[in-house]
PDB file of N, CA and C in Angstrom:
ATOM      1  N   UNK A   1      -3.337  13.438  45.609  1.00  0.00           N
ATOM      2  CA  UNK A   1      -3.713  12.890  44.326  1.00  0.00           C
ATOM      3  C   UNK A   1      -4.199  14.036  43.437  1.00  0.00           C
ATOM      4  N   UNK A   2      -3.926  13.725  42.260  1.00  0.00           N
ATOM      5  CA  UNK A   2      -4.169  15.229  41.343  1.00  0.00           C
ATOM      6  C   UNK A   2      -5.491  14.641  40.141  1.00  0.00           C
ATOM      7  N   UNK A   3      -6.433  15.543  40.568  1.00  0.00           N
ATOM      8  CA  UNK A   3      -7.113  14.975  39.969  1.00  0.00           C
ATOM      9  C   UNK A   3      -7.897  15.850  38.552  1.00  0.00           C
ATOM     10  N   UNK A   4      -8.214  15.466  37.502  1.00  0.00           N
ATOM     11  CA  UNK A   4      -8.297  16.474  36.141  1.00  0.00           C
ATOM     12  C   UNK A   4     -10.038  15.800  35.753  1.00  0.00           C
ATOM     13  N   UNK A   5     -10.012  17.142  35.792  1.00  0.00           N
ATOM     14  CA  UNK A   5     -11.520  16.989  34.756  1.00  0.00           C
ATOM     15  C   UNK A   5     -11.239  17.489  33.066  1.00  0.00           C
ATOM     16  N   UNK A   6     -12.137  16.239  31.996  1.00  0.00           N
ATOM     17  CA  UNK A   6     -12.034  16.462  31.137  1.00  0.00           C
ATOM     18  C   UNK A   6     -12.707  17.576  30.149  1.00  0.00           C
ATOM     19  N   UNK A   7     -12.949  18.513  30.907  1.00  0.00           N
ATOM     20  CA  UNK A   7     -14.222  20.064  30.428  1.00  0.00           C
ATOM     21  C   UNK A   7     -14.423  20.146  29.541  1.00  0.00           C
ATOM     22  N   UNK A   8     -13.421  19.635  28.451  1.00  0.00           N
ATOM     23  CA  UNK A   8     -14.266  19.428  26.786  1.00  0.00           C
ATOM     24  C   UNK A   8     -14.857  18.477  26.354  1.00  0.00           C
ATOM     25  N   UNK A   9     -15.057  16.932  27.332  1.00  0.00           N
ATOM     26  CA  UNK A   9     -15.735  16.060  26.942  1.00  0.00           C
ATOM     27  C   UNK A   9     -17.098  15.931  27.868  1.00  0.00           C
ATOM     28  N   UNK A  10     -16.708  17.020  28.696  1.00  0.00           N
ATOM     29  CA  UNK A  10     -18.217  17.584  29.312  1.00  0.00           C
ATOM     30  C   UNK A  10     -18.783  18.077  28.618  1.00  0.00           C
ATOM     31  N   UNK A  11     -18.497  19.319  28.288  1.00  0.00           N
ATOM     32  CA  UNK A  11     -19.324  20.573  27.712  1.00  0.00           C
ATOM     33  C   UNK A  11     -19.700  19.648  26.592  1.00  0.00           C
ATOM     34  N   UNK A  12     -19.154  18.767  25.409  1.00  0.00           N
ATOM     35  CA  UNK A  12     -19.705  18.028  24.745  1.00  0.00           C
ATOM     36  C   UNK A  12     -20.748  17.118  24.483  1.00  0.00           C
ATOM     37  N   UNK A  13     -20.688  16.447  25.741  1.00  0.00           N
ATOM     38  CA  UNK A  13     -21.922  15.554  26.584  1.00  0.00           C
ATOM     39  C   UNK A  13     -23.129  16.259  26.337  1.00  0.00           C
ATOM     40  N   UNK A  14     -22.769  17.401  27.332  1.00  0.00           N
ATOM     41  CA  UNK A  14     -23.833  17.889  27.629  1.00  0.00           C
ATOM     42  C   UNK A  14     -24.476  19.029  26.355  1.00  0.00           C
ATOM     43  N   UNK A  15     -23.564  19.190  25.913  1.00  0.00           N
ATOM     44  CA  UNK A  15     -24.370  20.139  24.360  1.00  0.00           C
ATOM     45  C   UNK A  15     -25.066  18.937  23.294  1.00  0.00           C
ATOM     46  N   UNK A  16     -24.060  18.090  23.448  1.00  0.00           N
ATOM     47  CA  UNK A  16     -24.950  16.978  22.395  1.00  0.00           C
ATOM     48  C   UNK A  16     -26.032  16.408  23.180  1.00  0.00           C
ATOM     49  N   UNK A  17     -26.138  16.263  23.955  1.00  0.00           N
ATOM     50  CA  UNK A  17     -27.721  15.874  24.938  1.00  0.00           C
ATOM     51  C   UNK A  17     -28.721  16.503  24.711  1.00  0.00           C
ATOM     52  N   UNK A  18     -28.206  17.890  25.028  1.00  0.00           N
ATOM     53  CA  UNK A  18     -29.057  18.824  24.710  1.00  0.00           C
ATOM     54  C   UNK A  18     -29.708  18.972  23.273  1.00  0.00           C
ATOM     55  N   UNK A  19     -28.873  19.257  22.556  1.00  0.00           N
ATOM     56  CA  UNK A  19     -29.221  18.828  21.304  1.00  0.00           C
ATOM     57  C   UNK A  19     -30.165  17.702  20.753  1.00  0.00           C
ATOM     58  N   UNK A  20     -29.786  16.587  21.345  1.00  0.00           N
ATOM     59  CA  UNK A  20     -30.605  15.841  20.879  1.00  0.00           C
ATOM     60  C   UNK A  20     -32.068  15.637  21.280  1.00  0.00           C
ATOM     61  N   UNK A  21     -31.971  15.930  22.487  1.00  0.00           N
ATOM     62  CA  UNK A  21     -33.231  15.988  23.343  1.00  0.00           C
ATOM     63  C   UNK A  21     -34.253  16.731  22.901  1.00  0.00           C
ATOM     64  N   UNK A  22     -33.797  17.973  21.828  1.00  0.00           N
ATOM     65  CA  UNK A  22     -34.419  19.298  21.056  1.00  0.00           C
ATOM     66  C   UNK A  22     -34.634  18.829  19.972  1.00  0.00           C
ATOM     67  N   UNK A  23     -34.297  17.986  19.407  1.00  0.00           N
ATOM     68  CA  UNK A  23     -34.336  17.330  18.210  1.00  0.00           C
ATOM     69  C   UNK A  23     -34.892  15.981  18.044  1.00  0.00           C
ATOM     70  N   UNK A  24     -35.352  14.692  19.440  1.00  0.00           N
ATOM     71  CA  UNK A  24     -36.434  14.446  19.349  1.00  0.00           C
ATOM     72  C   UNK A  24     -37.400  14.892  19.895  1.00  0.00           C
ATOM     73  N   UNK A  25     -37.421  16.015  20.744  1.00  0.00           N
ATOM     74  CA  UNK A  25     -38.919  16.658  21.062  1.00  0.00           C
ATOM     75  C   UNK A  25     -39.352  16.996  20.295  1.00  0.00           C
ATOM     76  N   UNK A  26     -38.705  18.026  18.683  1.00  0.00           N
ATOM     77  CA  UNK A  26     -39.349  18.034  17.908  1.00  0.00           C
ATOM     78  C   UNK A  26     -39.903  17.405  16.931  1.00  0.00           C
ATOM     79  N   UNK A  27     -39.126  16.131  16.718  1.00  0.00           N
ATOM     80  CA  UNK A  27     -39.302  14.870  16.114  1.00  0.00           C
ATOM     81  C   UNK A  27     -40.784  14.381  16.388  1.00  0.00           C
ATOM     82  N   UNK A  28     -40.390  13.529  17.821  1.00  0.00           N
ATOM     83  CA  UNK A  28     -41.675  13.093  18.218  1.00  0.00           C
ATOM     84  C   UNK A  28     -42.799  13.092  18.981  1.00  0.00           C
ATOM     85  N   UNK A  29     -42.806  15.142  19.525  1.00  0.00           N
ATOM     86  CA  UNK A  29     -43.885  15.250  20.369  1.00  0.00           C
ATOM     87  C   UNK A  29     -44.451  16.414  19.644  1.00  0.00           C
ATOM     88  N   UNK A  30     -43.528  17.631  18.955  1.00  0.00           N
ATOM     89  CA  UNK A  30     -44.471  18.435  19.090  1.00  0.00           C
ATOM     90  C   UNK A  30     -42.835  19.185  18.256  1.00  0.00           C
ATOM     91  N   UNK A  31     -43.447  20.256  16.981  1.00  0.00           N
ATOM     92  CA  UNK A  31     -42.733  21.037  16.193  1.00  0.00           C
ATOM     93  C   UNK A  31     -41.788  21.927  16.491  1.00  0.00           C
ATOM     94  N   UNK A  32     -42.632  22.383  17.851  1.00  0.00           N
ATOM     95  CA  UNK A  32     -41.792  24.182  18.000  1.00  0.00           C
ATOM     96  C   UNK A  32     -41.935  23.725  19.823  1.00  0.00           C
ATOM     97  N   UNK A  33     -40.731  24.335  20.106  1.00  0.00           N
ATOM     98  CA  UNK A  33     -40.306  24.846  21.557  1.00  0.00           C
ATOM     99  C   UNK A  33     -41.222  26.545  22.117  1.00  0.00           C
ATOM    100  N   UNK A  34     -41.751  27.287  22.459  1.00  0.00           N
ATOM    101  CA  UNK A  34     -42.171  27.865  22.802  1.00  0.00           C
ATOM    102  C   UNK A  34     -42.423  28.874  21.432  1.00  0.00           C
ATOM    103  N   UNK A  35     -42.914  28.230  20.953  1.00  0.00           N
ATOM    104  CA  UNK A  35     -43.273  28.555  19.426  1.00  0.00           C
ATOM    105  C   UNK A  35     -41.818  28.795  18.067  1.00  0.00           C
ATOM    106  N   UNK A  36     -41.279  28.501  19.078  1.00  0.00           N
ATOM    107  CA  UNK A  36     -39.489  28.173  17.882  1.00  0.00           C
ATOM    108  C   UNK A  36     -39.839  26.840  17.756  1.00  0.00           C
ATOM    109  N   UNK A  37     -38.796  26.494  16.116  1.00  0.00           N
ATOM    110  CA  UNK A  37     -38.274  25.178  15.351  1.00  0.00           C
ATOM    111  C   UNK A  37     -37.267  24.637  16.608  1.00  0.00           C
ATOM    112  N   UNK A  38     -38.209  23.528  17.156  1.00  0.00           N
ATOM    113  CA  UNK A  38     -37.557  22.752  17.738  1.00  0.00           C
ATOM    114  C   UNK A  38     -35.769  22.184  16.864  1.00  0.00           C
ATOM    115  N   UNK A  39     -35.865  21.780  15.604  1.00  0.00           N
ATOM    116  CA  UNK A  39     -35.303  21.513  14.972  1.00  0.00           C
ATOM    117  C   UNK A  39     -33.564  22.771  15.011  1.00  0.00           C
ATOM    118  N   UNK A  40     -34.061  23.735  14.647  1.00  0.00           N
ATOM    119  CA  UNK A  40     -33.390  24.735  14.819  1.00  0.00           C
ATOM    120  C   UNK A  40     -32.913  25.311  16.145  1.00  0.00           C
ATOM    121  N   UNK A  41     -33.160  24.950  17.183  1.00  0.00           N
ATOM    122  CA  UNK A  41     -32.932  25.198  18.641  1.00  0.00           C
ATOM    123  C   UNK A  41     -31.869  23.864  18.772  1.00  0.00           C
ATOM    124  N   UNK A  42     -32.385  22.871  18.345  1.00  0.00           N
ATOM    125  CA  UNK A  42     -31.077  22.213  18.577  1.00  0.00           C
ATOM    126  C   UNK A  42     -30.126  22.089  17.633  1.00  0.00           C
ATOM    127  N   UNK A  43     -29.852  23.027  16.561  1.00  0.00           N
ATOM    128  CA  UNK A  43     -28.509  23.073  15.360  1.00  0.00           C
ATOM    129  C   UNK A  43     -27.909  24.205  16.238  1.00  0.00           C
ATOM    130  N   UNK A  44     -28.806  25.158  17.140  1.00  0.00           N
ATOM    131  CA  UNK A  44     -28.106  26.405  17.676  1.00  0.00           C
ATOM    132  C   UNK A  44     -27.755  25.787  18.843  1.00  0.00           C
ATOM    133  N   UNK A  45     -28.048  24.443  19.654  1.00  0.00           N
ATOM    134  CA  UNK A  45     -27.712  24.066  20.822  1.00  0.00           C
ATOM    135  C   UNK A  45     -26.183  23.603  20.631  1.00  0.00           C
ATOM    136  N   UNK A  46     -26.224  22.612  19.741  1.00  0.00           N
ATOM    137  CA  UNK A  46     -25.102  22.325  19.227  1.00  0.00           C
ATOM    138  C   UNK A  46     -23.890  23.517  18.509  1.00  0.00           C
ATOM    139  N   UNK A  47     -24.461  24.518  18.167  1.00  0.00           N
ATOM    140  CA  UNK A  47     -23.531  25.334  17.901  1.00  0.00           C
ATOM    141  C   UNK A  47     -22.688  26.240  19.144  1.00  0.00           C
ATOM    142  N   UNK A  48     -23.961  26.685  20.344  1.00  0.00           N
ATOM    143  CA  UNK A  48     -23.487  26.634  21.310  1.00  0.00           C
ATOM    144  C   UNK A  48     -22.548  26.120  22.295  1.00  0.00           C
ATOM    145  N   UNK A  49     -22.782  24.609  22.107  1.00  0.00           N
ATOM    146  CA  UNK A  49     -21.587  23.486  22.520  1.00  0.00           C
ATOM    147  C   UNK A  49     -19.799  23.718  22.041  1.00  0.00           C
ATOM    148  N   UNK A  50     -20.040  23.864  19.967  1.00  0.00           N
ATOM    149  CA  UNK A  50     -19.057  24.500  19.974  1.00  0.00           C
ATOM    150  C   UNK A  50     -18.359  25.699  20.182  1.00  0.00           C
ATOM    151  N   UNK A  51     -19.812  26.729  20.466  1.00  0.00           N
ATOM    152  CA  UNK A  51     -18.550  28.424  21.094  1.00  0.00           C
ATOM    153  C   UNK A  51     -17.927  27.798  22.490  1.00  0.00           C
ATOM    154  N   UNK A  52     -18.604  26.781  23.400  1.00  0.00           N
ATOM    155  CA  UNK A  52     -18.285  26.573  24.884  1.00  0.00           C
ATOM    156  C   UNK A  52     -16.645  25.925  24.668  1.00  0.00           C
ATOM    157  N   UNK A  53     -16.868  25.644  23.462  1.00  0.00           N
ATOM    158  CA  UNK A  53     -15.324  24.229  23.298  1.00  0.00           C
ATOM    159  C   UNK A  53     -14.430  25.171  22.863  1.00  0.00           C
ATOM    160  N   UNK A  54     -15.291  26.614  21.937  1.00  0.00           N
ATOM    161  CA  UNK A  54     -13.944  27.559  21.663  1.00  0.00           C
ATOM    162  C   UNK A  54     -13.318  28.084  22.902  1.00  0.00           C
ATOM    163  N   UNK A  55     -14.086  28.595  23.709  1.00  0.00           N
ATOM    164  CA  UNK A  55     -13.620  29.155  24.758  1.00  0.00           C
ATOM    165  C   UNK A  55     -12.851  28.292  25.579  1.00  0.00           C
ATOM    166  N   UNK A  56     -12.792  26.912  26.073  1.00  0.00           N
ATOM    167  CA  UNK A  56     -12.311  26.550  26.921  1.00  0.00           C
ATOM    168  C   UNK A  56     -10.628  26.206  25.970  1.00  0.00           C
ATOM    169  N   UNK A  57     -10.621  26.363  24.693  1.00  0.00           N
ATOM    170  CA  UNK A  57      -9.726  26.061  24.064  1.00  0.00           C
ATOM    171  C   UNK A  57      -8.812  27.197  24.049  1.00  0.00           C
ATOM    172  N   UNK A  58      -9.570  28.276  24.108  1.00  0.00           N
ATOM    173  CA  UNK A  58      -8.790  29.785  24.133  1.00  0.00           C
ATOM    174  C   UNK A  58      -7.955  29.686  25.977  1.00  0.00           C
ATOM    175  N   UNK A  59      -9.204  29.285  26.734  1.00  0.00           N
ATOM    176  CA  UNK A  59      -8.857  29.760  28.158  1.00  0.00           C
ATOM    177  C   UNK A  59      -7.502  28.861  27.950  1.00  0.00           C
ATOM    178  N   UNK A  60      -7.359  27.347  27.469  1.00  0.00           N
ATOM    179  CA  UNK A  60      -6.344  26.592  27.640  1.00  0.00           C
ATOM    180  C   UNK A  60      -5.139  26.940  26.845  1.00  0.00           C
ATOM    181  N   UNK A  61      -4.877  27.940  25.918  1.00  0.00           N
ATOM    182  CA  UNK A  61      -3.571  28.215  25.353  1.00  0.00           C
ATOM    183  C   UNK A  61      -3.816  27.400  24.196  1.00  0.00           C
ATOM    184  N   UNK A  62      -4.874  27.155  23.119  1.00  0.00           N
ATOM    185  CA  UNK A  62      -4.830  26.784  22.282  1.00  0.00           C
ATOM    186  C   UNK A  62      -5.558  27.499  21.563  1.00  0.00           C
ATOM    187  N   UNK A  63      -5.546  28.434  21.019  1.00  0.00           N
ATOM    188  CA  UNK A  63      -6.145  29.624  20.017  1.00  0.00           C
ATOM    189  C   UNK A  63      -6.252  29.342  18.719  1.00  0.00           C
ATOM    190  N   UNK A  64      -5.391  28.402  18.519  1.00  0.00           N
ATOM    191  CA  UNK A  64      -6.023  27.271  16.872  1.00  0.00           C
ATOM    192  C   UNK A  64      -7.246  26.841  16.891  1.00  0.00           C
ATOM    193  N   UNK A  65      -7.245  26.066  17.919  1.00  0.00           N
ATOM    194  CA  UNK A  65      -8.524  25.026  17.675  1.00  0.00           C
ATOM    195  C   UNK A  65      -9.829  25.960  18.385  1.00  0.00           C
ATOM    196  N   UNK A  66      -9.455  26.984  19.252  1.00  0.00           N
ATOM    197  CA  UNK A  66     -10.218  28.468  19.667  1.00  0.00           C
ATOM    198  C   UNK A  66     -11.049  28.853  18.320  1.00  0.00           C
ATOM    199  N   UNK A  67      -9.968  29.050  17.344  1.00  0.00           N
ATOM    200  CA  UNK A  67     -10.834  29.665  16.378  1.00  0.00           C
ATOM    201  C   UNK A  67     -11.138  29.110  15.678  1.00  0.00           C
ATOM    202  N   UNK A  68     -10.801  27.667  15.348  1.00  0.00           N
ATOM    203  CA  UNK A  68     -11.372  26.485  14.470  1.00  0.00           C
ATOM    204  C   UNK A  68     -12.980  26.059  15.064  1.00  0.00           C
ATOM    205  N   UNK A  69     -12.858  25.824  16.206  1.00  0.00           N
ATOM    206  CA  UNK A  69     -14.245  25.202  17.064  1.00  0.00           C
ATOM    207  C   UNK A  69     -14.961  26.692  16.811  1.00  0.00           C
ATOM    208  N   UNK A  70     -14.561  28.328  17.050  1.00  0.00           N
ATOM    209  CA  UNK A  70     -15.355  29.219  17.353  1.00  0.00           C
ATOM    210  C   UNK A  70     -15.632  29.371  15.356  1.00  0.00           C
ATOM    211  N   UNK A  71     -15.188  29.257  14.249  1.00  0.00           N
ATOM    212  CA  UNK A  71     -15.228  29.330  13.020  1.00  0.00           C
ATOM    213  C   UNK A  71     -16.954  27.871  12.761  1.00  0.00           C
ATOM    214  N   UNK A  72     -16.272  26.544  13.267  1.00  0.00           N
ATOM    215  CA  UNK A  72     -17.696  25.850  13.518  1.00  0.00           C
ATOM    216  C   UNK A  72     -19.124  26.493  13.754  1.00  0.00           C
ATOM    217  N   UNK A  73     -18.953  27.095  15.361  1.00  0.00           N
ATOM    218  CA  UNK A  73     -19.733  27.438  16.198  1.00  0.00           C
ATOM    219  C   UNK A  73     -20.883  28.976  14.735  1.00  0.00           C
ATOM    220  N   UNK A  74     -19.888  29.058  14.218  1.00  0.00           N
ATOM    221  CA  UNK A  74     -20.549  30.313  13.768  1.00  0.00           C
ATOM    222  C   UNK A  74     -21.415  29.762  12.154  1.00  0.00           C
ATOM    223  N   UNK A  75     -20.739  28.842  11.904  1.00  0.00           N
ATOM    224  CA  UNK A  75     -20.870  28.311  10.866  1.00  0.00           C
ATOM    225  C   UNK A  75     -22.811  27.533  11.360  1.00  0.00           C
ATOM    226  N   UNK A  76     -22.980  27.408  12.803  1.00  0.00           N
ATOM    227  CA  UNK A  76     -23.931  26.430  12.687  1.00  0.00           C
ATOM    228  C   UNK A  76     -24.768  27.567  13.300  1.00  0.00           C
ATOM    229  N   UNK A  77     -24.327  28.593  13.496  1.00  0.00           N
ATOM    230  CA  UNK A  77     -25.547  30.062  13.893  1.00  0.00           C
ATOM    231  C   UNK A  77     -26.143  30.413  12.411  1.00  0.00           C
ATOM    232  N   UNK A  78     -25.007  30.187  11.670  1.00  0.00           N
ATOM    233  CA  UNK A  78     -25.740  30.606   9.972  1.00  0.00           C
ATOM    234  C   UNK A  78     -26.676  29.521   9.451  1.00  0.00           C
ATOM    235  N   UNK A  79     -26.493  28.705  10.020  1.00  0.00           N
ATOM    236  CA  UNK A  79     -27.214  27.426   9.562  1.00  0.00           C
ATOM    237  C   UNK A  79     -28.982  27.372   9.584  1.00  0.00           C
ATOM    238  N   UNK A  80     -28.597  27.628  11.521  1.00  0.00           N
ATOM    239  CA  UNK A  80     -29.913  26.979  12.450  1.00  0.00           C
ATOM    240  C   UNK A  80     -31.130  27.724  11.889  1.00  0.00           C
ATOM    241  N   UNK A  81     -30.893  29.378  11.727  1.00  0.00           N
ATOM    242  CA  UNK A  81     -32.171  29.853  11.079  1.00  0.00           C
ATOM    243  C   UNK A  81     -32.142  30.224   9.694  1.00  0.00           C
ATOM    244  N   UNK A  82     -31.190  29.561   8.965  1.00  0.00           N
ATOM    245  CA  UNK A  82     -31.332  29.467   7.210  1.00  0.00           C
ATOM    246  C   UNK A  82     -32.303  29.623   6.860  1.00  0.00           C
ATOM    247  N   UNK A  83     -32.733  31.116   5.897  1.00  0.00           N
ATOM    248  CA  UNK A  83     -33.708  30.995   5.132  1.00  0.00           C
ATOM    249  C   UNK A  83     -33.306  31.375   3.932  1.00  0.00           C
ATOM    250  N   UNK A  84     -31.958  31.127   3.225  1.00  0.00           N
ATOM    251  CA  UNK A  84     -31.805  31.223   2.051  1.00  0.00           C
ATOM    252  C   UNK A  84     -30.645  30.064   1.470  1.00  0.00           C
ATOM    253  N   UNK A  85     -30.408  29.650   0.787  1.00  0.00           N
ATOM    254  CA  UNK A  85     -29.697  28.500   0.118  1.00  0.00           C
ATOM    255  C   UNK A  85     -28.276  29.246   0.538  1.00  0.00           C
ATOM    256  N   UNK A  86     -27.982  30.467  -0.052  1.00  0.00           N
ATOM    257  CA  UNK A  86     -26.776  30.844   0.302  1.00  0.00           C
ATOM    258  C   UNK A  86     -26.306  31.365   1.786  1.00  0.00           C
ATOM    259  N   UNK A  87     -27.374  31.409   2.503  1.00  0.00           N
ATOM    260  CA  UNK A  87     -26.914  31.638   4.105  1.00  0.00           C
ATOM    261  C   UNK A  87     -26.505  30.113   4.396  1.00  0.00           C
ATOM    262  N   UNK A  88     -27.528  28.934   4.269  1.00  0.00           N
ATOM    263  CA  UNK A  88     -27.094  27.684   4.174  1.00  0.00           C
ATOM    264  C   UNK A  88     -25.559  27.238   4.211  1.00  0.00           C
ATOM    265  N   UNK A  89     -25.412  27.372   2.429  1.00  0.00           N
ATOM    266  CA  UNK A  89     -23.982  27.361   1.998  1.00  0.00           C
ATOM    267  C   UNK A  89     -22.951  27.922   2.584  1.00  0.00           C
ATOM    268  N   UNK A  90     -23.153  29.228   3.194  1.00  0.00           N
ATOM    269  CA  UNK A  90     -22.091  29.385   3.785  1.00  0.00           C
ATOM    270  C   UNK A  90     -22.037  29.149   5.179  1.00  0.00           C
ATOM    271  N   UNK A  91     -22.970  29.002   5.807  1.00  0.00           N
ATOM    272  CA  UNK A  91     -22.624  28.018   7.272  1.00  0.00           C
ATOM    273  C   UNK A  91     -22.299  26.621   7.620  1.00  0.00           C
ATOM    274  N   UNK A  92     -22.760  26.079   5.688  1.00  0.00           N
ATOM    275  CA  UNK A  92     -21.634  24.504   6.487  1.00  0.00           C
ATOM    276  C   UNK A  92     -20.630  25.042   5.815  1.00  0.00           C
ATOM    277  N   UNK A  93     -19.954  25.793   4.721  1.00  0.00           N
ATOM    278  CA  UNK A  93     -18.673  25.658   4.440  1.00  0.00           C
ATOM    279  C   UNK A  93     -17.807  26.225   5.678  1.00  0.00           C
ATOM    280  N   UNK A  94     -18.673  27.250   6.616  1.00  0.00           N
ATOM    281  CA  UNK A  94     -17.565  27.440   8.086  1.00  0.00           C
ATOM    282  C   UNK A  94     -17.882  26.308   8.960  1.00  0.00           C
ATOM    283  N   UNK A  95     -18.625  25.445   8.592  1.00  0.00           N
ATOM    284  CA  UNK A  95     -18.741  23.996   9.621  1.00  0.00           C
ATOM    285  C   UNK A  95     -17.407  23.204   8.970  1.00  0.00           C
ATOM    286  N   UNK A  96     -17.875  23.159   7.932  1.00  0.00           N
ATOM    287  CA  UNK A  96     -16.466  21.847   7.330  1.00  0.00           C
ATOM    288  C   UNK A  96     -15.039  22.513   7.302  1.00  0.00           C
ATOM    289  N   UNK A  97     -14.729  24.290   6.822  1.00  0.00           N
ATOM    290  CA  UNK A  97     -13.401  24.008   7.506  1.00  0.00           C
ATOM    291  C   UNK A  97     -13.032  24.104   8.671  1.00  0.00           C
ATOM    292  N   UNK A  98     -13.869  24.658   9.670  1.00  0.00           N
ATOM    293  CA  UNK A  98     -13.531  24.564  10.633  1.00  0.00           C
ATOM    294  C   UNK A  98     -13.241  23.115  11.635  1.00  0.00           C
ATOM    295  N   UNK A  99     -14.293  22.404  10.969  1.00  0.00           N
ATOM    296  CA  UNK A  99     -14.314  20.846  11.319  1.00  0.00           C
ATOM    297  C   UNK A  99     -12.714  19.967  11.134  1.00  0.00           C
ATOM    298  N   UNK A 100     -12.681  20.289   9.744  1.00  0.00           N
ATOM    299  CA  UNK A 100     -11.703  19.572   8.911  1.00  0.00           C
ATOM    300  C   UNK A 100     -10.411  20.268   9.738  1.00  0.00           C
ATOM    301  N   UNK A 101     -10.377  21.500   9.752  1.00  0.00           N
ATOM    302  CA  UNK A 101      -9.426  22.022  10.538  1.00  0.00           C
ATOM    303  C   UNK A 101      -8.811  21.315  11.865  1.00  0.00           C
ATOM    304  N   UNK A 102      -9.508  21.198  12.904  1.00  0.00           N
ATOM    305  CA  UNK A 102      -9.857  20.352  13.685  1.00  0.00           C
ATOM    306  C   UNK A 102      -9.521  19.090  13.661  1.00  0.00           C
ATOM    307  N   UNK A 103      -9.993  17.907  12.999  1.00  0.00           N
ATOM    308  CA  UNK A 103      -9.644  16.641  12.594  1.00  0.00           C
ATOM    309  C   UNK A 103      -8.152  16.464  11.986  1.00  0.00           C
ATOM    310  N   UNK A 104      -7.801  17.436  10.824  1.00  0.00           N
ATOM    311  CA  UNK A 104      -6.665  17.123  10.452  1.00  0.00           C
ATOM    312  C   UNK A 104      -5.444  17.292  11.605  1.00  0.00           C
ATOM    313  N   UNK A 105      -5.411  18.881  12.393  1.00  0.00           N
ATOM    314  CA  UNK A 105      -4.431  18.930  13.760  1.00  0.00           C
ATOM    315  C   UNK A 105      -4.881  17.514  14.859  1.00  0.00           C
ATOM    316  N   UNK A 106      -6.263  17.088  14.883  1.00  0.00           N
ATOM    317  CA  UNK A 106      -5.759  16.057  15.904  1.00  0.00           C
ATOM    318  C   UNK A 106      -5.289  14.754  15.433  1.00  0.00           C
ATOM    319  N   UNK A 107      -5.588  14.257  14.268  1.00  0.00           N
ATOM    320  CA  UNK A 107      -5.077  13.460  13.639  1.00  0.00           C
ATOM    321  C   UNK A 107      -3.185  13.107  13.477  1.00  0.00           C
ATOM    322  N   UNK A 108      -2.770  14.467  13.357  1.00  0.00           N
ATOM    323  CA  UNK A 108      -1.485  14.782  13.284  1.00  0.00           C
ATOM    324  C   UNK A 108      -1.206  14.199  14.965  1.00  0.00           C
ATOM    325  N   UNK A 109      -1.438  15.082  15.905  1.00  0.00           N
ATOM    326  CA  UNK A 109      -1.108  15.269  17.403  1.00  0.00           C
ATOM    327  C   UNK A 109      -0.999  13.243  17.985  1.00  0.00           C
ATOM    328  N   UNK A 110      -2.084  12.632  17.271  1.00  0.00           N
ATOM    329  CA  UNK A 110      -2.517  11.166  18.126  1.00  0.00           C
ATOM    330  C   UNK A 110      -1.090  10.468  17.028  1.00  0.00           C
ATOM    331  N   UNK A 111      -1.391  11.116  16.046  1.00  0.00           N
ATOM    332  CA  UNK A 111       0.252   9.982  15.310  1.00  0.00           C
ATOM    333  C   UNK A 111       1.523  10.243  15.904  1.00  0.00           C
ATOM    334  N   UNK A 112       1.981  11.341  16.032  1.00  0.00           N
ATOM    335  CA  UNK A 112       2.903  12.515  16.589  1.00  0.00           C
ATOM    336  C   UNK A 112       3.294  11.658  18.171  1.00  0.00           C
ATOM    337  N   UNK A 113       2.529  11.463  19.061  1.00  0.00           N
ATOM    338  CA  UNK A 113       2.223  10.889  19.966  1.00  0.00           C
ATOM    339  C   UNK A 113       2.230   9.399  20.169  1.00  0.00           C
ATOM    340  N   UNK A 114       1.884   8.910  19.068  1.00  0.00           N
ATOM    341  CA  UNK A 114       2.167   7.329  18.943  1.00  0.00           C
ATOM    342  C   UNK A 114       3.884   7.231  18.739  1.00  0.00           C
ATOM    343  N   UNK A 115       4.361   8.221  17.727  1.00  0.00           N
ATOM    344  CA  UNK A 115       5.791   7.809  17.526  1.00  0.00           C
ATOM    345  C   UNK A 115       6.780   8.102  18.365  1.00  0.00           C
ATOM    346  N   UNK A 116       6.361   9.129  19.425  1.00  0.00           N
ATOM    347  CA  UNK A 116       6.770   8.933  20.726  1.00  0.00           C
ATOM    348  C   UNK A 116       6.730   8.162  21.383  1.00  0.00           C
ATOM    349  N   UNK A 117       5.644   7.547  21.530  1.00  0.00           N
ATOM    350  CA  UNK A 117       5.375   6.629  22.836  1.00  0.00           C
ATOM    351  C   UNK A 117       6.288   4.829  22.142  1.00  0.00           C
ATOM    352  N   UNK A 118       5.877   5.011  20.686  1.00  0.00           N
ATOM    353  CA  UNK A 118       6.409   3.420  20.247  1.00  0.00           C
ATOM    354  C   UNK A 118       8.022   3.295  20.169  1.00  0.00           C
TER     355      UNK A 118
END
């Protein structure tokens, strides 16, 4: 029997867990993680999640969505310790195209795939 693990809906799980878990600790117990923005530990947890999704996308022969997820990933390192409007600005505009990037190829791939299968 051949059996497949889904490693990008792991590493996902588990970065958004993480994430969130950093984001209500800082919410509702206490500000800072070992004197860091709880808040900011989990925009970098989550950004982390996406370098893990670039890489497994690179290891898999997909170097699009490699550098779309790793274009994200960087986009939310500029983010997490923003201290200027324009560091801001430009870490979601590498969140959204890289995002959008992303959404539009799988969007294509699940239709692409339907008109095969129908």
């Amino acid at each position: 029997m051949d059996e497949t693990v889904d490693a990008q809906g792991t590493a996902i799980g588990v970065g958004t867990l993480l994430a969130l878990g950093l984001f209500a600790y800082g919410r509702y117990i206490n500000e800072t993680v070992l004197g860091l923005d709880a808040a900011s530990l989990a925009i970098g947890a989550f950004g982390a999640t996406f370098a893990a999704v670039s890489l497994l996308h690179g290891a898999y022969g997909r170097r699009d969505f490699a550098i779309a997820h790793g274009v994200a990933a960087l986009g939310l390192f500029l983010v997490a310790p923003a201290s200027s409007g324009e560091q801001t600005l430009g870490g979601y505009l590498l969140l959204v195209a890289g995002g959008a990037y992303i959404a539009v190829v799988t969007i294509r791939t699940r239709n692409a795939d339907r008109e095969v299968a129908g």
